[in-house]
C-alpha atoms as a PDB file:
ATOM      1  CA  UNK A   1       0.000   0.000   0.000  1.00  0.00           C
ATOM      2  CA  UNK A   2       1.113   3.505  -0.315  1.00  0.00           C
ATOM      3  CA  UNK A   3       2.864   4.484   3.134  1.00  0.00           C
ATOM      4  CA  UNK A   4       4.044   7.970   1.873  1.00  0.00           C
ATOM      5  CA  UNK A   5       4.258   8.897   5.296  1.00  0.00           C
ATOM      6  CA  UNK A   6       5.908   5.723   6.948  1.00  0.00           C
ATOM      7  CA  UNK A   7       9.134   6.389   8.901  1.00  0.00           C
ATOM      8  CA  UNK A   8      11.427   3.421   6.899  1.00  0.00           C
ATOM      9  CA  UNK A   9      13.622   4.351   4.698  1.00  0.00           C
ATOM     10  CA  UNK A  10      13.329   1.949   1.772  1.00  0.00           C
ATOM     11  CA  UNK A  11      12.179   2.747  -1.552  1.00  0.00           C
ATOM     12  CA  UNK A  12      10.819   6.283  -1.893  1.00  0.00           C
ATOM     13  CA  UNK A  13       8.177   6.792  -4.674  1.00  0.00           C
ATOM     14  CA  UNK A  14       9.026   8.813  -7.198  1.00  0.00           C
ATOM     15  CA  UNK A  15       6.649  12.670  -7.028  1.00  0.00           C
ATOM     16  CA  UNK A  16       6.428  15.270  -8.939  1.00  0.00           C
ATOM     17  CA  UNK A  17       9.169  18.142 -10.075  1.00  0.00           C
ATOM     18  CA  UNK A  18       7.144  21.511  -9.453  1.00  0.00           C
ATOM     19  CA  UNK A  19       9.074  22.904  -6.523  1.00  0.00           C
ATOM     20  CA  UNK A  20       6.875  24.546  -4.074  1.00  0.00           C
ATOM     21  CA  UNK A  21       6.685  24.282   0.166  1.00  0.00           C
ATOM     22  CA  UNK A  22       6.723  21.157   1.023  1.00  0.00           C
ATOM     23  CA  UNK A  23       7.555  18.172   3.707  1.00  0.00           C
ATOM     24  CA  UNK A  24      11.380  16.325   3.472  1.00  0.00           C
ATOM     25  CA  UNK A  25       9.485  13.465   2.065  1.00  0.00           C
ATOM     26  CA  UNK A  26       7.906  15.184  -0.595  1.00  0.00           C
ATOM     27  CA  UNK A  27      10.447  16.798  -2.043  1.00  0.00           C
ATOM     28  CA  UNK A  28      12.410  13.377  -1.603  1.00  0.00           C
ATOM     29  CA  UNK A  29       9.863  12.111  -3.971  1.00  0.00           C
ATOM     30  CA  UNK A  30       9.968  15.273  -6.466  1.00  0.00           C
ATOM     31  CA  UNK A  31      13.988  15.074  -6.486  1.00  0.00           C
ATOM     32  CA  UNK A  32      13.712  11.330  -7.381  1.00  0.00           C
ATOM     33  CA  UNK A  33      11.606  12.175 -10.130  1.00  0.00           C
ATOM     34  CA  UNK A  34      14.062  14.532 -11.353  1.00  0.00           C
ATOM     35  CA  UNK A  35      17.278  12.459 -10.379  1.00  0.00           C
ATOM     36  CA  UNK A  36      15.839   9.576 -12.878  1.00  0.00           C
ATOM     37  CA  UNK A  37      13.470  10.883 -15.032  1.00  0.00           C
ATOM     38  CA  UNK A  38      15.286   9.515 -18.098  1.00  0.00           C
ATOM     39  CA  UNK A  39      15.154   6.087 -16.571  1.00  0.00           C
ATOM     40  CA  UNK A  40      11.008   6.704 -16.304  1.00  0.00           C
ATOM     41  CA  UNK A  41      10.709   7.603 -19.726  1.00  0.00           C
ATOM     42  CA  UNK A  42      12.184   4.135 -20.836  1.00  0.00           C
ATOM     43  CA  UNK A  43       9.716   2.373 -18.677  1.00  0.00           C
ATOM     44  CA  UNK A  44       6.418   4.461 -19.738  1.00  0.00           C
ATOM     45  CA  UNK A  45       8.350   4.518 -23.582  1.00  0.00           C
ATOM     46  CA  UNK A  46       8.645   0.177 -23.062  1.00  0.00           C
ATOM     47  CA  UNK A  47       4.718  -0.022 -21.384  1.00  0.00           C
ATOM     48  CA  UNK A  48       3.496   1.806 -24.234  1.00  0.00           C
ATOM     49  CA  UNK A  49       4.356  -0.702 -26.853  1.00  0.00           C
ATOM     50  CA  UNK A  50       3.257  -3.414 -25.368  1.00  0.00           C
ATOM     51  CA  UNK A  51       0.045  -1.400 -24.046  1.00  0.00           C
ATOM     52  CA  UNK A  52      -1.294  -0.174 -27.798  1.00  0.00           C
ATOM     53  CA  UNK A  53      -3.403   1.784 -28.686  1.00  0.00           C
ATOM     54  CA  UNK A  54      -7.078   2.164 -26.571  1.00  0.00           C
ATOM     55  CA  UNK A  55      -5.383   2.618 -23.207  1.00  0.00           C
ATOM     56  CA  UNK A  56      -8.662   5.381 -21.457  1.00  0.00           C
ATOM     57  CA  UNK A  57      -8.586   3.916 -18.334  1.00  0.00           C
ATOM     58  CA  UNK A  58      -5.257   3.821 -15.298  1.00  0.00           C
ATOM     59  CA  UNK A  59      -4.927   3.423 -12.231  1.00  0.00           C
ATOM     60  CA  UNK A  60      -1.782   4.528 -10.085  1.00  0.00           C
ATOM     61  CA  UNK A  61      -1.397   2.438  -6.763  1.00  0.00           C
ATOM     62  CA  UNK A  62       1.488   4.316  -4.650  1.00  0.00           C
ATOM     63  CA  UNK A  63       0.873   7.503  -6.337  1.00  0.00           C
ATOM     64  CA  UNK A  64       3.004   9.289  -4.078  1.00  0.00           C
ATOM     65  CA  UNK A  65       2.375  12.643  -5.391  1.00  0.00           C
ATOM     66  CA  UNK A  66       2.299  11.567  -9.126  1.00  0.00           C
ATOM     67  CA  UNK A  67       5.216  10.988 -10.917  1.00  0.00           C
ATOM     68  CA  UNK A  68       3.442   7.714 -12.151  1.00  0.00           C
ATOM     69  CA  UNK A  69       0.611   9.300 -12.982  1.00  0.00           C
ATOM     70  CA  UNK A  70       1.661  12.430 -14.989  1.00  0.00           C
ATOM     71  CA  UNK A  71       4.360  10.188 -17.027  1.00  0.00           C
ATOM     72  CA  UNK A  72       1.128   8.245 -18.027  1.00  0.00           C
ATOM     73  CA  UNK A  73      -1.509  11.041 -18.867  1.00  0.00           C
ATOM     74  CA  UNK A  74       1.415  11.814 -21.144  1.00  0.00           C
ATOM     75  CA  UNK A  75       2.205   9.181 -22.862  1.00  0.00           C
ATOM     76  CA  UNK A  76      -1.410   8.082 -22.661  1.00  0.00           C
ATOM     77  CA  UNK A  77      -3.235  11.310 -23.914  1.00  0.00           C
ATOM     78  CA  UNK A  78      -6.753   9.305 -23.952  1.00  0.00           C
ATOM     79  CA  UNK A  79      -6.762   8.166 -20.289  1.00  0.00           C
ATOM     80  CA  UNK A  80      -7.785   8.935 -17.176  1.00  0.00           C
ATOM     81  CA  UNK A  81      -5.757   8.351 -13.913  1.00  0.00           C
ATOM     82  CA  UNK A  82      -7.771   6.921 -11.112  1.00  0.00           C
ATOM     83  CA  UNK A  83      -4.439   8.141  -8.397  1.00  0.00           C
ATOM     84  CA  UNK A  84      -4.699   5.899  -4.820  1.00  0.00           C
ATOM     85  CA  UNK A  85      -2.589   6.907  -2.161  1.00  0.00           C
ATOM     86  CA  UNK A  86      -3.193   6.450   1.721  1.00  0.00           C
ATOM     87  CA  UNK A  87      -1.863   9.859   2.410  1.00  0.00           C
ATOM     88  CA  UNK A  88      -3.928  12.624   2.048  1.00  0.00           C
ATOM     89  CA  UNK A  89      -1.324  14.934   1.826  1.00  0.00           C
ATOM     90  CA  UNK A  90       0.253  13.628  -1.185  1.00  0.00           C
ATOM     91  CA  UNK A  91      -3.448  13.403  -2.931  1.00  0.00           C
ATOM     92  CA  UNK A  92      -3.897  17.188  -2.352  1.00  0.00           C
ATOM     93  CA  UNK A  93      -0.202  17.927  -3.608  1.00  0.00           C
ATOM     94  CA  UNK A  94      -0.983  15.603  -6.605  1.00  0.00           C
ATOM     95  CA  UNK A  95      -4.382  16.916  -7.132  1.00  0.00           C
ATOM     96  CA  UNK A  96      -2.960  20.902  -7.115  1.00  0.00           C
ATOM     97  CA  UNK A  97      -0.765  19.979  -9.344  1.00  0.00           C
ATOM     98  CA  UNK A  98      -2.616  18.136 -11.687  1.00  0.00           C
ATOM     99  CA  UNK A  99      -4.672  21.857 -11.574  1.00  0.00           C
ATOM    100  CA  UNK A 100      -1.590  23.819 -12.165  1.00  0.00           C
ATOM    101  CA  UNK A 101      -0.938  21.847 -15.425  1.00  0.00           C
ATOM    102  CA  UNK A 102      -4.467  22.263 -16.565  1.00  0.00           C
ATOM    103  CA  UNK A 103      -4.943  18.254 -16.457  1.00  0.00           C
ATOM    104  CA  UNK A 104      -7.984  18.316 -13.164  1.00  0.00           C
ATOM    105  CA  UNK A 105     -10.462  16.947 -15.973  1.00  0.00           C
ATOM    106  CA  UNK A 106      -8.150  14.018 -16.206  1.00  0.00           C
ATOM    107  CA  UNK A 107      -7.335  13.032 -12.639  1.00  0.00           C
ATOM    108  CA  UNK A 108      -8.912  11.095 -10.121  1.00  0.00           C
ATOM    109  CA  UNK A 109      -7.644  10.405  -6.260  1.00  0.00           C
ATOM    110  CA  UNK A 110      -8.778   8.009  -3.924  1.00  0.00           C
ATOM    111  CA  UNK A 111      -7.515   7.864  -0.539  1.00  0.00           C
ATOM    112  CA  UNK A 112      -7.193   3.983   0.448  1.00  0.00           C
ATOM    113  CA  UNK A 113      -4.531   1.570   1.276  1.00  0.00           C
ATOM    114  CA  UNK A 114      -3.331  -0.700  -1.583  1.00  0.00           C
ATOM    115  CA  UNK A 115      -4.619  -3.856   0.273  1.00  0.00           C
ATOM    116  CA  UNK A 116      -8.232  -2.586  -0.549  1.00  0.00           C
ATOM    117  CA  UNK A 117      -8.348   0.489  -2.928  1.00  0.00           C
ATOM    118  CA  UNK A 118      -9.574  -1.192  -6.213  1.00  0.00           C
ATOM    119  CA  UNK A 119     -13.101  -3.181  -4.733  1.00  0.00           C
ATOM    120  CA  UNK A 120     -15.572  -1.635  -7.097  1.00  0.00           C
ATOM    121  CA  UNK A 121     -13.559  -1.051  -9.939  1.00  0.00           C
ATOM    122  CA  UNK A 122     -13.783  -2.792 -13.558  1.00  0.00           C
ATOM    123  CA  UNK A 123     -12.569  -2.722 -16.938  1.00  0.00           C
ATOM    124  CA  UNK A 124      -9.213  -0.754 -16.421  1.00  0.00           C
ATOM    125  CA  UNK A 125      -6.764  -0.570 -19.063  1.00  0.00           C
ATOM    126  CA  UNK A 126      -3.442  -0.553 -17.061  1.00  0.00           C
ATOM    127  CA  UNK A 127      -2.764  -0.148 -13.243  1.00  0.00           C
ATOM    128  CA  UNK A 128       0.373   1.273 -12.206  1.00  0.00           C
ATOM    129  CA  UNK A 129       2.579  -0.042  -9.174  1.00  0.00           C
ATOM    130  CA  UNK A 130       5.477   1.618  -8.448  1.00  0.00           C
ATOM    131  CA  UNK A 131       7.463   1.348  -5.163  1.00  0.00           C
ATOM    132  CA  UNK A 132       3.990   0.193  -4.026  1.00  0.00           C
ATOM    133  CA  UNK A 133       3.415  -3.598  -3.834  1.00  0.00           C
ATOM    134  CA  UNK A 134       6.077  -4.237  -1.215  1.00  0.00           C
ATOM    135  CA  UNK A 135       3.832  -2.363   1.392  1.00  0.00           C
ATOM    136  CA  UNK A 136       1.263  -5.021   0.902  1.00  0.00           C
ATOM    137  CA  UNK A 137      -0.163  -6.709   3.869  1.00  0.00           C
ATOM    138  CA  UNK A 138      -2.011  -9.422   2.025  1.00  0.00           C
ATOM    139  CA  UNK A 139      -0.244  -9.208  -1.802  1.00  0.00           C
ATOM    140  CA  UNK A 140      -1.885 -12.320  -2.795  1.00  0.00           C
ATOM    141  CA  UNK A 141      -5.538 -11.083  -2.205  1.00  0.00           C
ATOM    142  CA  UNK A 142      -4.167  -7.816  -3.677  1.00  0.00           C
ATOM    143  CA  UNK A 143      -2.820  -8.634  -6.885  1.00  0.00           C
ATOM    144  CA  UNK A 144      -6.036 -10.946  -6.994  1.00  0.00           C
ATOM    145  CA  UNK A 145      -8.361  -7.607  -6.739  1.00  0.00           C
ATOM    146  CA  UNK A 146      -6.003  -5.776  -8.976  1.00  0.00           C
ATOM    147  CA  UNK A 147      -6.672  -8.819 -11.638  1.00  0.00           C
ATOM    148  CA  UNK A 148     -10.129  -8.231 -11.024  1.00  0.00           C
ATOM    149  CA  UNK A 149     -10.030  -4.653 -11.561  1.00  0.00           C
ATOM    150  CA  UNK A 150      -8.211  -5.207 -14.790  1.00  0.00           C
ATOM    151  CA  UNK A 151     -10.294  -6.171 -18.238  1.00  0.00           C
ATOM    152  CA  UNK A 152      -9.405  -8.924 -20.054  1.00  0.00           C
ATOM    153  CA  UNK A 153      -5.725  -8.408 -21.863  1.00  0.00           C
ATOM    154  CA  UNK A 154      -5.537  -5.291 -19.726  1.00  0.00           C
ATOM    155  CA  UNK A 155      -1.646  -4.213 -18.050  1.00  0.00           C
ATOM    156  CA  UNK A 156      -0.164  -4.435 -14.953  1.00  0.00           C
ATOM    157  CA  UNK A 157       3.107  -2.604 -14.050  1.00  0.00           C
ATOM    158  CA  UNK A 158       5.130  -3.454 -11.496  1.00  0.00           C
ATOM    159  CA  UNK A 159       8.509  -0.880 -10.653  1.00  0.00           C
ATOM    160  CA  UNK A 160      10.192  -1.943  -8.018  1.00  0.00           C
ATOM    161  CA  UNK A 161      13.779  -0.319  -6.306  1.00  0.00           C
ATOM    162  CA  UNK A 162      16.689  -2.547  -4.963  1.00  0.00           C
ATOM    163  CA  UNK A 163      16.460  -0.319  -1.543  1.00  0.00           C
ATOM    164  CA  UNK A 164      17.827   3.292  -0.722  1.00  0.00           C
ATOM    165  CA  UNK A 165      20.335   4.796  -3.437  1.00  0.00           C
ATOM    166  CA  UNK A 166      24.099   4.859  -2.720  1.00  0.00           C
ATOM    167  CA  UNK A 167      25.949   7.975  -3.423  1.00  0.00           C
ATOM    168  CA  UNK A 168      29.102   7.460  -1.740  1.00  0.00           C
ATOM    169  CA  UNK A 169      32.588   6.041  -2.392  1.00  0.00           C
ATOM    170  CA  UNK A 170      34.577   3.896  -0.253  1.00  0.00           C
ATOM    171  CA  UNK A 171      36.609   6.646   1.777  1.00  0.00           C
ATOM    172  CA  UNK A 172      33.493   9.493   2.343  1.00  0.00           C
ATOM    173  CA  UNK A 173      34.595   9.735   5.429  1.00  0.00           C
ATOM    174  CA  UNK A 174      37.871   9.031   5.660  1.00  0.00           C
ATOM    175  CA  UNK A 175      37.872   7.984   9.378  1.00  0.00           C
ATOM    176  CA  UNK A 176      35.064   5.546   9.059  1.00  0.00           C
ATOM    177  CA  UNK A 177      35.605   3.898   5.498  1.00  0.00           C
ATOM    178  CA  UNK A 178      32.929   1.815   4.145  1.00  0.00           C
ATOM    179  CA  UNK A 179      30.193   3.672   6.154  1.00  0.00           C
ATOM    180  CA  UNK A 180      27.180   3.274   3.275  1.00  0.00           C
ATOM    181  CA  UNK A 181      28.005  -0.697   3.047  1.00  0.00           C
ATOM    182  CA  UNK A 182      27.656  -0.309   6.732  1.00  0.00           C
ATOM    183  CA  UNK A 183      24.335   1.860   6.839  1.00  0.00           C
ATOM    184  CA  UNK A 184      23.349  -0.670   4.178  1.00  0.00           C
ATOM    185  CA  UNK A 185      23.473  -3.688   6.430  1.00  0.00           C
ATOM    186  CA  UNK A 186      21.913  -2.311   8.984  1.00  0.00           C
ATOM    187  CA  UNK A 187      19.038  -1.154   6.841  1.00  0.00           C
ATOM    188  CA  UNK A 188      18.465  -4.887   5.084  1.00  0.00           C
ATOM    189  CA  UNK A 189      18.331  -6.196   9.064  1.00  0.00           C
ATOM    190  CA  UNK A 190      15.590  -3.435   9.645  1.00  0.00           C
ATOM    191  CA  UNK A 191      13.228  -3.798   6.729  1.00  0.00           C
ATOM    192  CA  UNK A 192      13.774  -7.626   6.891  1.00  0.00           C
ATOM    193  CA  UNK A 193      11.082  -7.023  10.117  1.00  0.00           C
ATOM    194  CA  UNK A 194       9.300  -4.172   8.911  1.00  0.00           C
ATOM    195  CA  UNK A 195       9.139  -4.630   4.908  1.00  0.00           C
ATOM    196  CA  UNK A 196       8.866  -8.020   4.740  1.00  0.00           C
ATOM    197  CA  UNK A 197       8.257  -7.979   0.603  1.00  0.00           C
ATOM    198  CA  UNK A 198      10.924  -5.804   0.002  1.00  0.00           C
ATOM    199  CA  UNK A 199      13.218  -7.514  -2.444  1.00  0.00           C
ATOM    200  CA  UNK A 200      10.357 -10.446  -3.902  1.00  0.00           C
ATOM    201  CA  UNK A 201      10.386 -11.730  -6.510  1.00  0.00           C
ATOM    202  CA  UNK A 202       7.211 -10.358  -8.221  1.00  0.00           C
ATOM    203  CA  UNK A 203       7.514 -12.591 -11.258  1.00  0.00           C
ATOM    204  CA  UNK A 204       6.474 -15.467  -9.067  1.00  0.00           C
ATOM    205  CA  UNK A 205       3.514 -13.712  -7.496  1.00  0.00           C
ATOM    206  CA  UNK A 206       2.209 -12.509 -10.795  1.00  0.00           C
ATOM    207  CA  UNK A 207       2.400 -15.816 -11.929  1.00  0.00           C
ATOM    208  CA  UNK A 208       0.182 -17.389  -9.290  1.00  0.00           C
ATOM    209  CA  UNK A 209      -1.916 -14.592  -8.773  1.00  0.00           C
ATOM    210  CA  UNK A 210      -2.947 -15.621 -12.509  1.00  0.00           C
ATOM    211  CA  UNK A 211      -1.301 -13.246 -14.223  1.00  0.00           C
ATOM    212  CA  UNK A 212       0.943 -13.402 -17.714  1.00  0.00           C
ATOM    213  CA  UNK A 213       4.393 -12.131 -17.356  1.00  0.00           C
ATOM    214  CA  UNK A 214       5.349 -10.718 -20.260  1.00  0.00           C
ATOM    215  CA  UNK A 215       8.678  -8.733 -19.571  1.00  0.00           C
ATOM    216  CA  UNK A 216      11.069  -8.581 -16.908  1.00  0.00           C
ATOM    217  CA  UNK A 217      13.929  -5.835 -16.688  1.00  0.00           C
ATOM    218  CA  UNK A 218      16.140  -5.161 -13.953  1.00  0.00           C
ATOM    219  CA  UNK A 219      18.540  -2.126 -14.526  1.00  0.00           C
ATOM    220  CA  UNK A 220      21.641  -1.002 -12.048  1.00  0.00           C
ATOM    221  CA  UNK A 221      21.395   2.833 -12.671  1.00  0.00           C
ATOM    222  CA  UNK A 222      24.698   4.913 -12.230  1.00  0.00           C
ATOM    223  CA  UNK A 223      24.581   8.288 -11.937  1.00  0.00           C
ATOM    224  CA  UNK A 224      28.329   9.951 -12.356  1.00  0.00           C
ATOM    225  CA  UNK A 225      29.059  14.074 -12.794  1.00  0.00           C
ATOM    226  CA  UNK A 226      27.685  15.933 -14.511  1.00  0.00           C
ATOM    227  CA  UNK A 227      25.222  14.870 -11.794  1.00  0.00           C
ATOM    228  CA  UNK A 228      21.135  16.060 -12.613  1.00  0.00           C
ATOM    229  CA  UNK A 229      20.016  19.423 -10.825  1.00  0.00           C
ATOM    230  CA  UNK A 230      19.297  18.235  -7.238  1.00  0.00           C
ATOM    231  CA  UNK A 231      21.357  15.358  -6.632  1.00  0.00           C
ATOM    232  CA  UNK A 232      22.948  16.796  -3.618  1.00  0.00           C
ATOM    233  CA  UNK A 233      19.370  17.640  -1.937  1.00  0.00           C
ATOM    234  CA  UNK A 234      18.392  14.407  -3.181  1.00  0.00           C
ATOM    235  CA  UNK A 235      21.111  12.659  -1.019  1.00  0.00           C
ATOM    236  CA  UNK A 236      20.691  14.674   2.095  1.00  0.00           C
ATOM    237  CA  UNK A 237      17.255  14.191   2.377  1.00  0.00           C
ATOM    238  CA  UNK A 238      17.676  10.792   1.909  1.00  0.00           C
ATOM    239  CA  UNK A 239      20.506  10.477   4.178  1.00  0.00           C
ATOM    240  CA  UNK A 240      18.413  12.133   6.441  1.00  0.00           C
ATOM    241  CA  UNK A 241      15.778  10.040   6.857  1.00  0.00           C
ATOM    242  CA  UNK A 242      18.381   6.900   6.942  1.00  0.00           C
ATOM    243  CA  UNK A 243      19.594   8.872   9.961  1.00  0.00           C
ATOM    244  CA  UNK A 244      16.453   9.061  11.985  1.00  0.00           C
ATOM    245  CA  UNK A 245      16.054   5.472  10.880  1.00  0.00           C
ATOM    246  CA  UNK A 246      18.749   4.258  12.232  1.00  0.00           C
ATOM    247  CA  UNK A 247      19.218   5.966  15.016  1.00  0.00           C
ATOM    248  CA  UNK A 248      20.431   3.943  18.449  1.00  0.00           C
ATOM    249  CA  UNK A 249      20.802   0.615  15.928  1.00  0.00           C
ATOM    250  CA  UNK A 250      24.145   1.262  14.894  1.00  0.00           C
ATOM    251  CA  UNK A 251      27.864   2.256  15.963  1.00  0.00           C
ATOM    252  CA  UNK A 252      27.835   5.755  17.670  1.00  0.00           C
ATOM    253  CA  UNK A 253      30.879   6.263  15.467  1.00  0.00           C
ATOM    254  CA  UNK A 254      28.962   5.342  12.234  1.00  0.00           C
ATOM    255  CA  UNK A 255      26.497   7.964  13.250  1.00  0.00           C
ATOM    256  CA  UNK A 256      28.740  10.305  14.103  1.00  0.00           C
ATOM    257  CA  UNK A 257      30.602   9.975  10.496  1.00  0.00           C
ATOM    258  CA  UNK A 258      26.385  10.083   9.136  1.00  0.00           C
ATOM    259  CA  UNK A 259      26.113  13.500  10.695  1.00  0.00           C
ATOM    260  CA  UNK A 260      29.667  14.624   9.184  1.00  0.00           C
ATOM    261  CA  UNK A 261      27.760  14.359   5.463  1.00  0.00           C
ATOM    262  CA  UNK A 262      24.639  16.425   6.823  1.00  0.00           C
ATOM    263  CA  UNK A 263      25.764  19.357   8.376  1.00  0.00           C
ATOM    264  CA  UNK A 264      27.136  22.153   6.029  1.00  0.00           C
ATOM    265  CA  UNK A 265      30.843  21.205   6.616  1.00  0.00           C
ATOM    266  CA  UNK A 266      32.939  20.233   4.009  1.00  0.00           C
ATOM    267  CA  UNK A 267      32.128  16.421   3.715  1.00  0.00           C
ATOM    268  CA  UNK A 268      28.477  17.316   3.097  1.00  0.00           C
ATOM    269  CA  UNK A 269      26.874  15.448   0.254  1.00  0.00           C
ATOM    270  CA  UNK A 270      25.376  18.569  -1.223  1.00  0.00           C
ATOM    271  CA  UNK A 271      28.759  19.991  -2.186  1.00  0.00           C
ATOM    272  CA  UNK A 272      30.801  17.067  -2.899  1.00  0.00           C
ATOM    273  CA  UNK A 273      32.318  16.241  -6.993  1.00  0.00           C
ATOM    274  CA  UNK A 274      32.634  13.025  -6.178  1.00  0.00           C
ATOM    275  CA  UNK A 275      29.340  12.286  -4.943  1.00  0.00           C
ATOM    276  CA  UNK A 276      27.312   9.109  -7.260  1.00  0.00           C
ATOM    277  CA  UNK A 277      23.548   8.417  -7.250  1.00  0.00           C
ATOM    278  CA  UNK A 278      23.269   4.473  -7.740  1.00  0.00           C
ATOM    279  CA  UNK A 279      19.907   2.212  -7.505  1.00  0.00           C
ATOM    280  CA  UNK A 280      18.991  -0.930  -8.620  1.00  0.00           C
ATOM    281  CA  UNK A 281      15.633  -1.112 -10.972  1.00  0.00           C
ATOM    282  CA  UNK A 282      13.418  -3.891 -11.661  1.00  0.00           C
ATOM    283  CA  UNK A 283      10.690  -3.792 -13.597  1.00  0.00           C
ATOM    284  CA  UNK A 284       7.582  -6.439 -14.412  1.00  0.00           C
ATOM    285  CA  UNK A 285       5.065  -6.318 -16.723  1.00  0.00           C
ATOM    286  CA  UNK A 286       2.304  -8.907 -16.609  1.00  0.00           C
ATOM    287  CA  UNK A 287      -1.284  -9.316 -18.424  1.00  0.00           C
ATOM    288  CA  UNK A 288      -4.556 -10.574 -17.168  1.00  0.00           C
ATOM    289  CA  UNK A 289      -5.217 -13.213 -19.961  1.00  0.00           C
ATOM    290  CA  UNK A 290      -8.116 -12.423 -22.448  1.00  0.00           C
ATOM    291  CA  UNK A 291      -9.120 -16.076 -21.686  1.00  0.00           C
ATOM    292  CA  UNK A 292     -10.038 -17.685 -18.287  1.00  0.00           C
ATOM    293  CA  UNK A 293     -12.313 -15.361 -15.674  1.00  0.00           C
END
């Protein structure tokens, strides 16, 4: 389901780019949008093919504040976007937006949790997951109302991320070298408990849910200077939250060296040349069959 507000650190949803006040989360979402928006426009460019031509009806599960869904009312220019998020924050963001860009007439939220948002619907075109499915509580009886939701021959997306970017090498801080492989660790351990379908393998699950795979793609992204506008904000914020996450579960030292990289001096991320965005992509696109109920 779409925890935009949840206090792990794993994979952020992509948002929107328009700037604006906003909370660190947000923007975190916006500056992801931006930090990979080339990698997007291969998936919507690659779901577009194999979608054709007809596509009027979408649904965005995770919408986050609607990177998903504005990618699609573009490349879609006949559909609607049903957007389902279970903040209402990031609906009204989305939705204001959506009104900024003269697109209202197109766009649709629902506040609900993933687990139950589509009971009622029918006869959608293509539904949308991204960052979204591993917050599922039940993702069998999920992905069996998302099938259900789906007409026959209709498009589901799955996007998925390998965990929180990396952006630093070895020696960041010289006194406590390999401190991201560290942070890293100690992340896995605490989304093991709390993220428990973080990292599954989604082929399988579309498979038994009843679906037809019908491309896989995973993708290591690497990110080197010239880095996009926002990188460095990108990384704090991130950073940031990996700090309050991990808080009192690691070495005081580790912290210590964490803080070093958030606080204006001259190790901070959003100044450094040698700073690197990297994150692992996988992506799954699967078909309810034409045949079968």
């Amino acid at each position: 389901m779409a925890h935009s507000t949840s206090s792990h650190v794993h994979t952020p949803r992509p948002g929107t780019a328009d700037g604006g006040a906003q909370d660190p989360l947000a923007q975190m979402l916006d500056l992801d949008a931006v930090v990979f928006g080339p990698y997007l426009a291969t998936v919507t460019d690659r779901l577009a093919r194999l979608a054709g031509d007809g596509v009027t009806r979408i649904v965005d599960l995770g919408a986050g504040t609607g990177t998903g869904t504005f990618a699609l009312l573009e490349r879609f220019p006949a559909a609607r976007v049903t957007a389902v998020d279970s903040s209402p924050d990031m609906l009204a963001r989305l939705a204001e937006t959506a009104r900024r860009r003269g697109l209202a007439e197109r766009v649709h939220t629902l506040h609900a949790d993933a687990d139950e948002a589509l009971t009622g619907l029918a006869d959608t075109d293509l539904v949308w997951a991204s960052a979204s499915l591993h917050h599922l509580e039940d993702p069998a009886g999920a992905l069996a109302a998302i099938r259900a939701a789906l007409r026959p021959g209709g498009l589901l997306a799955v996007a998925e991320m390998d965990g929180v970017p990396r952006f630093l090498p070895h020696d960041a801080v010289p006194d406590r070298p390999g401190l991201e492989d560290r942070l890293r660790t100690a992340l896995d351990e605490l989304h093991a408990g709390a993220v428990p379908h973080l990292g599954a393998d989604w082929g399988a699950r579309l498979t038994e849910a009843g679906f037809t795979v019908e491309r896989e793609h995973a993708t290591d992204l690497e990110l080197r200077a010239p880095l996009p506008e926002g990188a460095g904000r990108y990384a704090h914020l991130t950073l940031t939250r990996v700090r309050g996450a991990l808080d009192g579960r690691i070495d005081p030292a580790d912290l210590a060296a964490l803080a070093l990289l958030l606080d204006g001096g001259p190790l901070d991320v959003r100044h450094r040349e040698d700073l690197l965005v990297r994150s692992g992509r996988e992506l799954w696109l699967a078909r309810r069959p034409v045949d079968g109920p």
